[in-house]
Protein backbone atom coordinates (compact mmCIF):
# COMPACT_ATOMS: atom_id res chain seq x y z
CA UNK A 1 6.89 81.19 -20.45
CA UNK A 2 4.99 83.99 -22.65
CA UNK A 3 1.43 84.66 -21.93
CA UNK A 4 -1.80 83.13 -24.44
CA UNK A 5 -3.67 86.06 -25.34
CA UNK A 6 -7.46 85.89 -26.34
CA UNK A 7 -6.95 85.16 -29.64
CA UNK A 8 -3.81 83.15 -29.16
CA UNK A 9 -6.53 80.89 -27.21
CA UNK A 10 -9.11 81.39 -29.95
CA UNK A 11 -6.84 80.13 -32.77
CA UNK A 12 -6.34 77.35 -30.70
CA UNK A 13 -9.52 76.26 -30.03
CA UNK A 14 -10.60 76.88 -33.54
CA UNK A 15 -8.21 73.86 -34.56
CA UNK A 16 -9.78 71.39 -32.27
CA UNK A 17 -12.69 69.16 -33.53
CA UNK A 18 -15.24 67.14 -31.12
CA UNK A 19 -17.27 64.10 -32.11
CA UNK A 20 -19.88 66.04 -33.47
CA UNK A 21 -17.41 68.31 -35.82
CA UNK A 22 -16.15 64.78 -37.05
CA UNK A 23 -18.52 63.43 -37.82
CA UNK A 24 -19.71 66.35 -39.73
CA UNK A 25 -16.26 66.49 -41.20
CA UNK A 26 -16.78 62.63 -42.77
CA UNK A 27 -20.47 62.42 -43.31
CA UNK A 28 -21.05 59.93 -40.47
CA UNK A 29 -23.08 59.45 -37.75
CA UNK A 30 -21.79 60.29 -34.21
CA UNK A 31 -21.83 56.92 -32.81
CA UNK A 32 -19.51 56.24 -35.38
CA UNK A 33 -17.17 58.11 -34.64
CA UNK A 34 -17.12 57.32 -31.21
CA UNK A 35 -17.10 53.35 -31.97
CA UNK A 36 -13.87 54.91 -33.87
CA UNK A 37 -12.21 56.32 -30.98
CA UNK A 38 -13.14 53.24 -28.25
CA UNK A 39 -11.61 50.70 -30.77
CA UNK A 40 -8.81 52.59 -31.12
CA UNK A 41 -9.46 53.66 -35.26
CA UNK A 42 -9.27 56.94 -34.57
CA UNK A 43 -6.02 58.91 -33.60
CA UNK A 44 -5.07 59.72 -29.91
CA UNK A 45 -7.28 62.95 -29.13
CA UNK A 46 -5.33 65.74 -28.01
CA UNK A 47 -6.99 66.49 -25.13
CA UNK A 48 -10.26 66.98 -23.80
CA UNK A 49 -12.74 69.96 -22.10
CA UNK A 50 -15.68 68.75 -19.78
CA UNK A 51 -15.63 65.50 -20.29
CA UNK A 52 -15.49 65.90 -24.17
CA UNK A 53 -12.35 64.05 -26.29
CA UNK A 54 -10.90 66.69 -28.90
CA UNK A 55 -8.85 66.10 -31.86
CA UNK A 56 -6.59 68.75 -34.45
CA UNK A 57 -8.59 69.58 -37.05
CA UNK A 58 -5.17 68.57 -38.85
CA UNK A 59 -4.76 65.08 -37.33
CA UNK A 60 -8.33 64.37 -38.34
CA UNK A 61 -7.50 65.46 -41.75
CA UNK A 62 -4.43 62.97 -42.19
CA UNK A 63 -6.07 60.42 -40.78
CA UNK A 64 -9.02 60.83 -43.02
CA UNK A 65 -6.59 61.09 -46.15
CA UNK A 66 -4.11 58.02 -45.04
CA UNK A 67 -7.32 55.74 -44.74
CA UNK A 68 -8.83 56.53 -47.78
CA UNK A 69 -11.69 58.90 -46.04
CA UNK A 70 -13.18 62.24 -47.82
CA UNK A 71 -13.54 65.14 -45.95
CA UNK A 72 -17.07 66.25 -47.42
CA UNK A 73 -18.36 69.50 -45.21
């Protein structure tokens, strides 16, 4: 197994959205989003850091496009 470098993790994290960046992302409110995620609307985050769910910025952005959402920021 190779070694992450600093910016190997920076990319990474750079591609991971939080309920905030979301709901940014779709012009919503953040309780929205989160009603999205606990009735199962949203994709399956991919993981999460101190207690906070995070998503791909690029699953977000399918998801948005296959239900008919704009991405507006």
């Amino acid at each position: 197994m190779s070694t992450a470098t600093r910016d190997d993790i920076a990319a990474c994290l750079a591609n991971l959205v939080s309920y905030e960046e979301i709901s940014a992302m779709l012009g919503v409110q953040k309780a929205t989003v989160w009603r999205w995620k606990s009735i199962g609307v949203l994709p399956e985050p991919a993981g999460g850091i101190c207690g906070q769910w995070l998503w791909t910025r690029e699953a977000i952005e399918e998801w948005a496009a296959s239900t008919g959402r704009t991405i507006i920021y």
